[in-house]
N, C-alpha and C. Protein backbone atom coordinates (compact mmCIF):
# COMPACT_ATOMS: atom_id res chain seq x y z
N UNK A 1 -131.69 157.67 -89.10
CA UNK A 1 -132.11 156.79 -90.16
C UNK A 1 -133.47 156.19 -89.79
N UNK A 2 -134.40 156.33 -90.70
CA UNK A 2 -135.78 155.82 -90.42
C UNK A 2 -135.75 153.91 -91.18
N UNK A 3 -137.07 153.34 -90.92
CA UNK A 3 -136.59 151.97 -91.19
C UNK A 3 -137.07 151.86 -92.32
N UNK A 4 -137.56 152.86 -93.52
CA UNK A 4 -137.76 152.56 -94.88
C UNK A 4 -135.90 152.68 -95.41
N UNK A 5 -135.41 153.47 -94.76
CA UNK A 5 -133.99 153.86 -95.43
C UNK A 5 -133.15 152.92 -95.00
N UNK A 6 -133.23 152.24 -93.89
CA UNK A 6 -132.81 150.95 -93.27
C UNK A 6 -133.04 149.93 -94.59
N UNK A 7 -133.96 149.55 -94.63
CA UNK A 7 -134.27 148.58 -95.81
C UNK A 7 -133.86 148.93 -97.26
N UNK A 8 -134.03 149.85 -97.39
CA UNK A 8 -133.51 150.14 -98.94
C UNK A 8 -131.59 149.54 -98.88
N UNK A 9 -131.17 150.10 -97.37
CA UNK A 9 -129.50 150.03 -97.61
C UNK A 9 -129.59 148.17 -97.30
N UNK A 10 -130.51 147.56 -96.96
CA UNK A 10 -130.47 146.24 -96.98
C UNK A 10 -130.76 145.62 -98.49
N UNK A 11 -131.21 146.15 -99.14
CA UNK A 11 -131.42 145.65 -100.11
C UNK A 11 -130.19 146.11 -101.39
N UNK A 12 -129.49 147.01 -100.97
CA UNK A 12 -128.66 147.51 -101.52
C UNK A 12 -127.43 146.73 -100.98
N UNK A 13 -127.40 146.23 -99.64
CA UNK A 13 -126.22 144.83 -99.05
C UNK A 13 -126.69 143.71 -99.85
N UNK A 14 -127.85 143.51 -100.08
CA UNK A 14 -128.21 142.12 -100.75
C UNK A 14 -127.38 142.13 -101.93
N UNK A 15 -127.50 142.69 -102.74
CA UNK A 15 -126.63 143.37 -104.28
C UNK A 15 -125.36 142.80 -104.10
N UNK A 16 -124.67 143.30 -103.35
CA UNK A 16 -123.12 143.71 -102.84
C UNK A 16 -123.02 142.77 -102.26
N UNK A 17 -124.01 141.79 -101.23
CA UNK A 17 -123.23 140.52 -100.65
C UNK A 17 -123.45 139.66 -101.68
N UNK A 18 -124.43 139.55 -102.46
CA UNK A 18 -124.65 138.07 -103.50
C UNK A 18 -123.48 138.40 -104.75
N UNK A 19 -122.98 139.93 -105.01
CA UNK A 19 -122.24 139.84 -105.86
C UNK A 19 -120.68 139.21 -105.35
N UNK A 20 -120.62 139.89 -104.46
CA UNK A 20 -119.14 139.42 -103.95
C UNK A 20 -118.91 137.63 -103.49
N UNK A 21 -120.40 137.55 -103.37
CA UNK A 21 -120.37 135.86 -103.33
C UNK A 21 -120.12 134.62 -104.68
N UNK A 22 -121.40 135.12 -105.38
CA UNK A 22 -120.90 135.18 -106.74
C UNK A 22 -120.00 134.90 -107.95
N UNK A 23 -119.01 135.96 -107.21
CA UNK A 23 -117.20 136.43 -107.99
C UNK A 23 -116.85 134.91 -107.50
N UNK A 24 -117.01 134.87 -106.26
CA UNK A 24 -116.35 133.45 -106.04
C UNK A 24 -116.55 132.64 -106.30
N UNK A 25 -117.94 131.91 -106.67
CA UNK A 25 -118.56 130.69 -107.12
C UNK A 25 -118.37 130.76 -108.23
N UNK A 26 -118.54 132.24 -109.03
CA UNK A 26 -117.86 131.89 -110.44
C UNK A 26 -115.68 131.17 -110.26
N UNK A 27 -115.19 131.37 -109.45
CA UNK A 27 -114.20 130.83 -109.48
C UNK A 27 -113.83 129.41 -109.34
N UNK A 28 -114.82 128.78 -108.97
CA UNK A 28 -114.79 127.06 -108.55
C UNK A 28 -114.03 126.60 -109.19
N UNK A 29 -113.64 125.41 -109.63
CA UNK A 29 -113.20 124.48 -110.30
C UNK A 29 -113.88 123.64 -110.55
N UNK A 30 -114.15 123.33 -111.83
CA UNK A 30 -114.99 122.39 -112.25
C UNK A 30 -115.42 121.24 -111.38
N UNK A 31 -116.68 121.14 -111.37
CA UNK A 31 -117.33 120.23 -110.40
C UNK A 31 -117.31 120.66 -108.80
N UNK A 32 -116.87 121.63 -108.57
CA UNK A 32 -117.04 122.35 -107.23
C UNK A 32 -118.27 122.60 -107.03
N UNK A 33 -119.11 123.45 -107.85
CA UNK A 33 -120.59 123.97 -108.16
C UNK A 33 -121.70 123.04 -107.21
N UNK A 34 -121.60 121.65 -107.58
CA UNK A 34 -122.25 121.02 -107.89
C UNK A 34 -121.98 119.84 -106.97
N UNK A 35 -121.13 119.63 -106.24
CA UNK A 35 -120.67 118.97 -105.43
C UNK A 35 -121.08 118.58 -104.40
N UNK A 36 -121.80 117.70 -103.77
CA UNK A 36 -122.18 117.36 -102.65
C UNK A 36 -121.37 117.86 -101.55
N UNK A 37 -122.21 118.66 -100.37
CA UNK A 37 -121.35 119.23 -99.42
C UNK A 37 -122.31 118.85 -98.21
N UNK A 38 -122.04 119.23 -96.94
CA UNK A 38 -122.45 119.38 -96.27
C UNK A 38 -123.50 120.71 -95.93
N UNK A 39 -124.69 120.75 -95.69
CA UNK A 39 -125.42 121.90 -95.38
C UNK A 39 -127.01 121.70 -95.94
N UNK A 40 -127.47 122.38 -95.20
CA UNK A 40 -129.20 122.33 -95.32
C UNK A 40 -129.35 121.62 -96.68
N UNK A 41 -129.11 122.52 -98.16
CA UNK A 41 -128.96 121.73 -98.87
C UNK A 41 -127.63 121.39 -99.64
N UNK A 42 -127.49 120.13 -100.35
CA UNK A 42 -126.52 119.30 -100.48
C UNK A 42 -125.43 120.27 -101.34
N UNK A 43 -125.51 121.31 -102.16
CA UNK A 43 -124.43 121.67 -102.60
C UNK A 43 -124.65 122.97 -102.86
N UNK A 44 -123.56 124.00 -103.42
CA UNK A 44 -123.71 125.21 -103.35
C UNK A 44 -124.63 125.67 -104.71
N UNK A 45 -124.95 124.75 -105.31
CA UNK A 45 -125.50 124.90 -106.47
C UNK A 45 -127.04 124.88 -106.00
N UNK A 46 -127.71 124.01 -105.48
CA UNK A 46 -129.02 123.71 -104.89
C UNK A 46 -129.15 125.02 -103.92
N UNK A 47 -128.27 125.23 -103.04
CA UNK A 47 -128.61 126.24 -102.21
C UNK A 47 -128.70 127.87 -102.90
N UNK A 48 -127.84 128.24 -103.76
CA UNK A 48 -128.12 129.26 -104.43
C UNK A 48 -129.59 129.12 -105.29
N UNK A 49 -129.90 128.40 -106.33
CA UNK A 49 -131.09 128.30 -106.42
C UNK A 49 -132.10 128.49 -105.63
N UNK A 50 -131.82 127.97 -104.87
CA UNK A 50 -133.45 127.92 -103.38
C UNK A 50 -133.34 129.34 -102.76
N UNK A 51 -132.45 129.82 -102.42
CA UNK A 51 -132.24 131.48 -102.96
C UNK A 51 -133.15 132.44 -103.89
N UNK A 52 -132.31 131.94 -105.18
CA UNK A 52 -133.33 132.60 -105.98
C UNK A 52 -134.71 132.51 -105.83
N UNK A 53 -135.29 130.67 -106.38
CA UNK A 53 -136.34 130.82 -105.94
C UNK A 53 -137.58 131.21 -104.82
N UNK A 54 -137.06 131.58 -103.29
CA UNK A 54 -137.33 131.80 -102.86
C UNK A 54 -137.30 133.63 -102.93
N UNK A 55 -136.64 134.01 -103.55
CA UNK A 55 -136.97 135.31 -103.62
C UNK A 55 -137.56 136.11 -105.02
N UNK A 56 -137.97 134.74 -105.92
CA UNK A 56 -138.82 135.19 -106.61
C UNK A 56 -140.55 134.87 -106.07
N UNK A 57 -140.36 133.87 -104.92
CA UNK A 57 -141.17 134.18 -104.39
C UNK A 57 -142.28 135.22 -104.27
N UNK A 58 -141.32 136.00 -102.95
CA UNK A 58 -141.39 136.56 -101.92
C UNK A 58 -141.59 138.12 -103.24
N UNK A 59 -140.84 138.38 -103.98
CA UNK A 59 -140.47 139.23 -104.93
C UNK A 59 -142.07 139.33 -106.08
N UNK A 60 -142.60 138.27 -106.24
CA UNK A 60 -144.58 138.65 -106.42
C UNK A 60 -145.52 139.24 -105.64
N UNK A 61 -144.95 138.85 -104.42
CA UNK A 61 -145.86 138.67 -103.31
C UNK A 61 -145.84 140.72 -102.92
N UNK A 62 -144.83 140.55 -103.04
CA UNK A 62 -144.67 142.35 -103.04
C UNK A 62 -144.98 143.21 -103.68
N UNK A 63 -144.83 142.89 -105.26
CA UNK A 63 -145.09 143.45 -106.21
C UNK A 63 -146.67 143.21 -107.06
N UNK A 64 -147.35 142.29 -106.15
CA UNK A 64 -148.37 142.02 -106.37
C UNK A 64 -148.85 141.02 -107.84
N UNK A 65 -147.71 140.79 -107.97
CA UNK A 65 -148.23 139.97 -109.32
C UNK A 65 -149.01 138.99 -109.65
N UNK A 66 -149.16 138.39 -109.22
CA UNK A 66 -150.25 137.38 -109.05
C UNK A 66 -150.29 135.96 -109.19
N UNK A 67 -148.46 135.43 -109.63
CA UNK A 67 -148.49 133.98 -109.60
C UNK A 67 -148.52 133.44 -108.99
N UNK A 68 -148.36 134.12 -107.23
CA UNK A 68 -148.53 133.59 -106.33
C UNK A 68 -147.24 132.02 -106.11
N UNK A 69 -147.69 130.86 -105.32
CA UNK A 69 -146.81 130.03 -105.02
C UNK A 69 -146.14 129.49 -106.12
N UNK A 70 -146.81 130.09 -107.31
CA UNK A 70 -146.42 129.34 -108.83
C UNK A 70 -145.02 129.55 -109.10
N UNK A 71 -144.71 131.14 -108.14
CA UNK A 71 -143.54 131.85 -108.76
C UNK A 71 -142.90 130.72 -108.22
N UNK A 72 -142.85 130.05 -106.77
CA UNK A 72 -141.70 128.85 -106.23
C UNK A 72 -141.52 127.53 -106.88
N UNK A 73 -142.74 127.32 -106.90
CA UNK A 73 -143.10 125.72 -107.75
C UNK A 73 -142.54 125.90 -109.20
N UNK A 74 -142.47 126.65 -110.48
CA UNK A 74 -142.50 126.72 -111.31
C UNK A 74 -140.84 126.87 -111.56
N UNK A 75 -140.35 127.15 -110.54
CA UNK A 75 -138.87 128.06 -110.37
C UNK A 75 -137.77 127.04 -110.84
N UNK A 76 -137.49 126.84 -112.43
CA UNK A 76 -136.49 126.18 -113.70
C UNK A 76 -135.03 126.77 -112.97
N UNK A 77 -134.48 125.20 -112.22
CA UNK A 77 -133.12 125.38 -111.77
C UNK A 77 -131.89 125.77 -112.56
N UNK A 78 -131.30 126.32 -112.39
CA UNK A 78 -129.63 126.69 -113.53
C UNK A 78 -128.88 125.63 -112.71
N UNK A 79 -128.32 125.05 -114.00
CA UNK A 79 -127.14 124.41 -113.83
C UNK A 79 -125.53 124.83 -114.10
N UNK A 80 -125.64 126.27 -114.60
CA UNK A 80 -124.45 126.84 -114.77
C UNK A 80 -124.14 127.98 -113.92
N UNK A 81 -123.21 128.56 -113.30
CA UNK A 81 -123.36 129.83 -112.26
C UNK A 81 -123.33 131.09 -112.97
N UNK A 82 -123.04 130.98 -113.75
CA UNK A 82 -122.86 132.46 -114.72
C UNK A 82 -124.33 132.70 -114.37
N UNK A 83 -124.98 131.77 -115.66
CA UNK A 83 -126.33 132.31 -115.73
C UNK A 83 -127.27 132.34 -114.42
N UNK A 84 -127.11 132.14 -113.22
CA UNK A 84 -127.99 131.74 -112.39
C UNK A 84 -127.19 133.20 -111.00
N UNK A 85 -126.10 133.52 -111.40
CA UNK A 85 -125.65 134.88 -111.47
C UNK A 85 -126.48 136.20 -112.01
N UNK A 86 -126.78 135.93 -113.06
CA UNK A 86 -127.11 137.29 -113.73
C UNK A 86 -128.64 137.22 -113.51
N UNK A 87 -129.34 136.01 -112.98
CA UNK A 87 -130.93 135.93 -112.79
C UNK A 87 -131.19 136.30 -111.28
N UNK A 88 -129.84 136.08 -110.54
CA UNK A 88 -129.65 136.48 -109.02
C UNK A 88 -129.41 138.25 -109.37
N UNK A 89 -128.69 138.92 -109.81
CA UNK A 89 -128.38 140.05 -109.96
C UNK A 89 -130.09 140.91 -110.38
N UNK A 90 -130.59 140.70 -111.15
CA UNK A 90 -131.84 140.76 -111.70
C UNK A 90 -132.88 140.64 -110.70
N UNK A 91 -132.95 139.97 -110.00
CA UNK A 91 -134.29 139.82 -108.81
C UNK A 91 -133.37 140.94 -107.80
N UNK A 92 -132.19 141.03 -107.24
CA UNK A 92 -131.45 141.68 -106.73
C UNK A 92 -132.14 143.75 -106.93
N UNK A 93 -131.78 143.52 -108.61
CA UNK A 93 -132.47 144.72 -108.65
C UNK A 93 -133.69 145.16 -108.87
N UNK A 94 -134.54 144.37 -108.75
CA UNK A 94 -136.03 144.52 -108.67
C UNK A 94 -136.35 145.06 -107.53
N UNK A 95 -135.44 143.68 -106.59
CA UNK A 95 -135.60 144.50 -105.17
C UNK A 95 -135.32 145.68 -104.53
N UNK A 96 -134.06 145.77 -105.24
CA UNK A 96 -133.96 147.35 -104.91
C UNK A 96 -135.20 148.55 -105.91
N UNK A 97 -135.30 148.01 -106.71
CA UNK A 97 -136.28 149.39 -107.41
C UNK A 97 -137.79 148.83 -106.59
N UNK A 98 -137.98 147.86 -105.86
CA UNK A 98 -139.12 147.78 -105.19
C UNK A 98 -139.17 149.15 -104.05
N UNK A 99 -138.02 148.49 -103.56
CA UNK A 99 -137.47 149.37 -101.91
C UNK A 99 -137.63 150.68 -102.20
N UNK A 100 -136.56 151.03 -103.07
CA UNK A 100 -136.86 152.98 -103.85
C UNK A 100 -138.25 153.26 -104.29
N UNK A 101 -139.32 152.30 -104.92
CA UNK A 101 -140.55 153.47 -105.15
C UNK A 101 -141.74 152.96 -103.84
N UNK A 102 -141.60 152.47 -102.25
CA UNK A 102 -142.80 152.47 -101.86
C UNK A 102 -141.87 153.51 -100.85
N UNK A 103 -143.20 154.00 -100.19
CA UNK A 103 -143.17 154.90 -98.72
C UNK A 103 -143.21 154.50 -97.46
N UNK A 104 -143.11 154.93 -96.55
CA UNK A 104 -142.94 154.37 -95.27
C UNK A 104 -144.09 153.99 -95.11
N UNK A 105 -145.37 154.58 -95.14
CA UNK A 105 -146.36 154.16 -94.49
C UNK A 105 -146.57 152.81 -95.44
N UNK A 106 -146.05 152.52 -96.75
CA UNK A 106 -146.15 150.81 -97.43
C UNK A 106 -145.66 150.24 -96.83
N UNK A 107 -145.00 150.40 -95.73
CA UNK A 107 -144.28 148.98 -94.81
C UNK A 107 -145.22 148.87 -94.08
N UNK A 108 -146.50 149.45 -93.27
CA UNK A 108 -147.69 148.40 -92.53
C UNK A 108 -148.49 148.05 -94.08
N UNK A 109 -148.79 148.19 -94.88
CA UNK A 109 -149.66 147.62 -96.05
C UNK A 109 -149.44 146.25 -96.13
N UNK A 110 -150.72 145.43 -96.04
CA UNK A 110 -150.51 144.46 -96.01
C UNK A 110 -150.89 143.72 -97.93
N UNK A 111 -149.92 143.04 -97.94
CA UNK A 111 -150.61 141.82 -99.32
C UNK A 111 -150.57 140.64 -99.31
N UNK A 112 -151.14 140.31 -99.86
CA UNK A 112 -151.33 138.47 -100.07
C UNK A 112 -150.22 137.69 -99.91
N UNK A 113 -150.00 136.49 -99.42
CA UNK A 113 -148.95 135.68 -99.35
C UNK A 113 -149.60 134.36 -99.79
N UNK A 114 -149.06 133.37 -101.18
CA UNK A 114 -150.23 132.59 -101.03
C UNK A 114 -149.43 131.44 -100.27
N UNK A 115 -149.89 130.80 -99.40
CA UNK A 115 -149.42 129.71 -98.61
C UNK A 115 -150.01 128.67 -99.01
N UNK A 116 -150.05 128.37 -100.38
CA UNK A 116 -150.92 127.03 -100.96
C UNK A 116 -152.22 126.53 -99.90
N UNK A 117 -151.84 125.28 -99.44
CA UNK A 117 -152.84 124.56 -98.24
C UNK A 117 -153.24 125.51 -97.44
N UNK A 118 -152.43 126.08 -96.90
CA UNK A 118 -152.90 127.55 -95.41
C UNK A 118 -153.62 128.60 -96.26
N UNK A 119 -153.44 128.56 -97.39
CA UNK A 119 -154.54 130.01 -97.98
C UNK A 119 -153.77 131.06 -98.12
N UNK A 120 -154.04 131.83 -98.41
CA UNK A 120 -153.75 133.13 -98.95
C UNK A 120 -153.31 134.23 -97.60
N UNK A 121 -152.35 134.37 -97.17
CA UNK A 121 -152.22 135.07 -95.79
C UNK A 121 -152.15 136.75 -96.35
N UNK A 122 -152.45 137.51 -95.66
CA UNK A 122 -151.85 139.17 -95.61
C UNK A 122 -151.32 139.19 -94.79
N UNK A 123 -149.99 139.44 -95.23
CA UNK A 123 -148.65 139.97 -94.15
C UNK A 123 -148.50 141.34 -94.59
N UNK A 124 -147.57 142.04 -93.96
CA UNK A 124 -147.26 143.26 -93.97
C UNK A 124 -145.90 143.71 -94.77
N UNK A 125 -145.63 144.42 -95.83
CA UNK A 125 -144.77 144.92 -96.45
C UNK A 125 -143.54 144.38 -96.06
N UNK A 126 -143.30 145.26 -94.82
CA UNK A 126 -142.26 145.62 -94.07
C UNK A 126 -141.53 144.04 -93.60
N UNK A 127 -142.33 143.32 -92.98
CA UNK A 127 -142.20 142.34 -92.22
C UNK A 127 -141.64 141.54 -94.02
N UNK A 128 -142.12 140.96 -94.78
CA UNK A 128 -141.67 140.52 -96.10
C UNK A 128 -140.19 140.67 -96.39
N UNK A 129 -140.18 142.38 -96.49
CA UNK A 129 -138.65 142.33 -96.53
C UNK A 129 -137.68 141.80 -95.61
N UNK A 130 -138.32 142.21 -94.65
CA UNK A 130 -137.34 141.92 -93.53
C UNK A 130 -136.87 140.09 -93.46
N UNK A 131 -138.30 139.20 -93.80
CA UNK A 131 -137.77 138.25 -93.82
C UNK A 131 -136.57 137.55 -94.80
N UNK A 132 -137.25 138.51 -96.27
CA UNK A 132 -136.46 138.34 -97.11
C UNK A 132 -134.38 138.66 -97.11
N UNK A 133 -134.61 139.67 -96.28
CA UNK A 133 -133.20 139.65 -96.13
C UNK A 133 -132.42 138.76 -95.15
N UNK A 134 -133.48 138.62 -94.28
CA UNK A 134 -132.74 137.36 -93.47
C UNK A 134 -132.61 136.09 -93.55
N UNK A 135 -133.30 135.43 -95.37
CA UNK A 135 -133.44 134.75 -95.69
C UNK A 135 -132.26 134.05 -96.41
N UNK A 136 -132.04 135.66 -96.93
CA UNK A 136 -130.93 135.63 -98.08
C UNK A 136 -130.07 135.57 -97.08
N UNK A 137 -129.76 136.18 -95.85
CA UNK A 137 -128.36 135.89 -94.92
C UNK A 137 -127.85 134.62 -94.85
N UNK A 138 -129.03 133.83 -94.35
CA UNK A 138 -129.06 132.78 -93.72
C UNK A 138 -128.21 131.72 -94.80
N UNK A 139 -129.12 131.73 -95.95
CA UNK A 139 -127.98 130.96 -96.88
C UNK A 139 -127.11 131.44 -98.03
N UNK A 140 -126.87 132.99 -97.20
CA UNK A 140 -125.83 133.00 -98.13
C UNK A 140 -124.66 132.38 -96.73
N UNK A 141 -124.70 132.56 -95.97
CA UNK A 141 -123.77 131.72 -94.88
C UNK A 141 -123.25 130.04 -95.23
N UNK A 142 -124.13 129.52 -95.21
CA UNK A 142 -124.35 128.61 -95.83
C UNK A 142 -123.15 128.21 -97.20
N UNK A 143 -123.46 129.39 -97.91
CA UNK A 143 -122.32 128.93 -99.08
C UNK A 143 -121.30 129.47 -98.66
N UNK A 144 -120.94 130.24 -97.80
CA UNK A 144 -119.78 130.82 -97.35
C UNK A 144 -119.25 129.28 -96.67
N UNK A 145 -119.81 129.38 -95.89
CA UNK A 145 -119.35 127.89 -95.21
C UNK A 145 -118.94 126.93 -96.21
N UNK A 146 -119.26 126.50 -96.87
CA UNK A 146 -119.96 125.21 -98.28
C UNK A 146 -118.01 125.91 -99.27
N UNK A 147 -118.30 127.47 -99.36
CA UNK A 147 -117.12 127.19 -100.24
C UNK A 147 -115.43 127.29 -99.57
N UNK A 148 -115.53 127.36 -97.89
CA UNK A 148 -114.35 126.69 -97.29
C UNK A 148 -113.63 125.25 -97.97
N UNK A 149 -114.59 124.58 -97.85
CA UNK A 149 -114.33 123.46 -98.56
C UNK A 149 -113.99 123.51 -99.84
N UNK A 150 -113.73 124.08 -100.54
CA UNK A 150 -113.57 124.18 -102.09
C UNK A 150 -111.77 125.05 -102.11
N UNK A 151 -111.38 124.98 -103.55
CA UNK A 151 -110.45 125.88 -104.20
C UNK A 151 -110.54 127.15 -104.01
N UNK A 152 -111.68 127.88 -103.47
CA UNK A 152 -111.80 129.20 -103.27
C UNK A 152 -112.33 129.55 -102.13
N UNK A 153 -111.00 130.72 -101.68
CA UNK A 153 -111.53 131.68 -100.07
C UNK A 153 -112.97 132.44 -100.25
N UNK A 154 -113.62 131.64 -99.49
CA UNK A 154 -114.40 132.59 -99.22
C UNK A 154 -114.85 133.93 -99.19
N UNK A 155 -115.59 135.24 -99.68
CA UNK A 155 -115.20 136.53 -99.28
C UNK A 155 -115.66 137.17 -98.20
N UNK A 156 -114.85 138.25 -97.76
CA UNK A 156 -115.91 138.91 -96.92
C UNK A 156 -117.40 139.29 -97.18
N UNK A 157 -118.31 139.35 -96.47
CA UNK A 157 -119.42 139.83 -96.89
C UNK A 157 -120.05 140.46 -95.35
N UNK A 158 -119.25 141.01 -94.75
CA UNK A 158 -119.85 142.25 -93.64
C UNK A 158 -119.09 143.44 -93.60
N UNK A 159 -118.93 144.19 -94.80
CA UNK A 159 -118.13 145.19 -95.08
C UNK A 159 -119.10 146.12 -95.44
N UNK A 160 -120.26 146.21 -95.60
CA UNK A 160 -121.12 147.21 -96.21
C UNK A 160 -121.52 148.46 -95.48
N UNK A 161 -122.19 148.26 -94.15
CA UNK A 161 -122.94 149.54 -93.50
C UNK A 161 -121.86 150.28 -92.55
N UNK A 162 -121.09 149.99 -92.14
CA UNK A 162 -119.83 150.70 -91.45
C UNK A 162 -119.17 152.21 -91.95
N UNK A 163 -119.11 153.10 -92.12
CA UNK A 163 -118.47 154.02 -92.34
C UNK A 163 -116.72 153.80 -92.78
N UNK A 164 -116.28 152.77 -91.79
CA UNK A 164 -115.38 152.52 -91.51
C UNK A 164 -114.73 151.13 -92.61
N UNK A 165 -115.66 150.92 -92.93
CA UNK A 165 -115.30 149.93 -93.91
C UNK A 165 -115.57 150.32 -95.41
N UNK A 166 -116.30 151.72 -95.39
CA UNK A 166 -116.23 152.30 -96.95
C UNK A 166 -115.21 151.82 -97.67
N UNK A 167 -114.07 152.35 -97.15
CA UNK A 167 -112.61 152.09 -98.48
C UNK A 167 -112.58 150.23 -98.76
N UNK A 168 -113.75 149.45 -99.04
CA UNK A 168 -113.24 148.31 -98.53
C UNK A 168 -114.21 147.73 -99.30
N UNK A 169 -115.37 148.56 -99.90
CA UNK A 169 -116.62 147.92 -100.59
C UNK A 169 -116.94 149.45 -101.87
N UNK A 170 -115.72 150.60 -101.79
CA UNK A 170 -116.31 151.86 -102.52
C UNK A 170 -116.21 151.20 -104.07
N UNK A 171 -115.38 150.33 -104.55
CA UNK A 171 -115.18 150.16 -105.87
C UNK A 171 -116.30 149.12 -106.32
N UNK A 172 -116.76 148.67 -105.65
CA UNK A 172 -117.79 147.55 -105.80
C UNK A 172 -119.06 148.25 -105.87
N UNK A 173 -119.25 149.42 -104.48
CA UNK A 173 -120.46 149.87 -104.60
C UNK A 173 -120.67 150.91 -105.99
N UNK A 174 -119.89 151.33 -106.51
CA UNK A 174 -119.53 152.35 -107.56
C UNK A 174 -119.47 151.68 -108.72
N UNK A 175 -119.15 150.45 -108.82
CA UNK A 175 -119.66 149.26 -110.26
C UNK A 175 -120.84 148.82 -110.39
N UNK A 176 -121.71 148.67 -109.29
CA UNK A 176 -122.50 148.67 -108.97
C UNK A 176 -123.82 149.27 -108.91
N UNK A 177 -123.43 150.69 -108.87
CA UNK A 177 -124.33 151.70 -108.94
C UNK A 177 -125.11 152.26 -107.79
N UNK A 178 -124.51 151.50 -106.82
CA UNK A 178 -125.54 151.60 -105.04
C UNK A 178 -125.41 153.27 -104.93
N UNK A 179 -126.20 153.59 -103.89
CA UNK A 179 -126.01 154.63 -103.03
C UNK A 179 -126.35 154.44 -101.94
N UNK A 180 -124.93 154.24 -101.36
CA UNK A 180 -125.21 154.36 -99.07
C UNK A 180 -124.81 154.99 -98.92
């Protein structure tokens, strides 16, 4: 496995972990959402947002669009999970149709990052994603943790790249539409 095909199946876990996360937050009980918890930020509602927005970020910056930090600053919070679901699913697959049309040698290509005050940085493709998925790890943990506390178990979400855990994510990846 080379590390463009590495990343594509990361971006194809992103899919499959935010959905299976998701299923569950859609299960809360009223006022769970929204609930002051413990964690970086105060509830699972704030932290999924900062999510998104952070990966609509990161999700210009790749695709070159040009709003630059606007895409973060500008970034209109959901207050309902459905919808803030289907806007997560949506950047989800951008990312993946990002991952499927560049080439390996687009992971040293560098583009703009705008860092407001610090200026306009060029980082490198590769390095972008990479942060980006470890971005999305980081708090999707976070709500994993966050929805212990709540009416709803938590799900797994390290079932994806294993061979061995196929029978365990095939109906999801197949609703889904992935290919690993």
């Amino acid at each position: 496995m080379n590390l463009l095909d590495h990343l594509r199946r990361m971006a194809g876990n992103n899919l499959w972990s935010n959905d299976r996360l998701y299923r569950a937050v859609l299960s809360l009980q009223p006022g769970e959402f929204e609930a002051e918890r413990t964690s970086f930020f105060p509830s699972i509602k704030e932290t999924l947002n900062h999510m998104l927005a952070v990966d609509h970020l990161y999700l210009d910056f790749l695709e070159e669009g040009g709003v630059g930090a606007a895409a973060h600053d500008d970034f209109v919070s959901f207050d309902e999970p459905g919808a803030l679901f289907a806007a997560q699913v949506a950047a989800d697959r951008r990312l993946i149709a990002f991952c499927d049309r560049i080439s390996a040698s687009d992971l040293d290509r560098r583009v703009i990052t705008d860092r407001r005050e610090d200026g306009m940085i060029p980082e490198r493709i590769g390095d972008i994603l990479a942060h980006v998925f470890l971005h999305d790890i980081h708090h999707r943990g976070q709500v994993h943790a966050m929805l212990s506390g709540t009416s709803v178990k938590p799900p797994q979400l390290d079932e994806f790249l294993l061979d061995y855990d196929a029978k365990l994510r095939e109906k999801e990846v197949e609703r889904l539409g992935l290919k690993i």
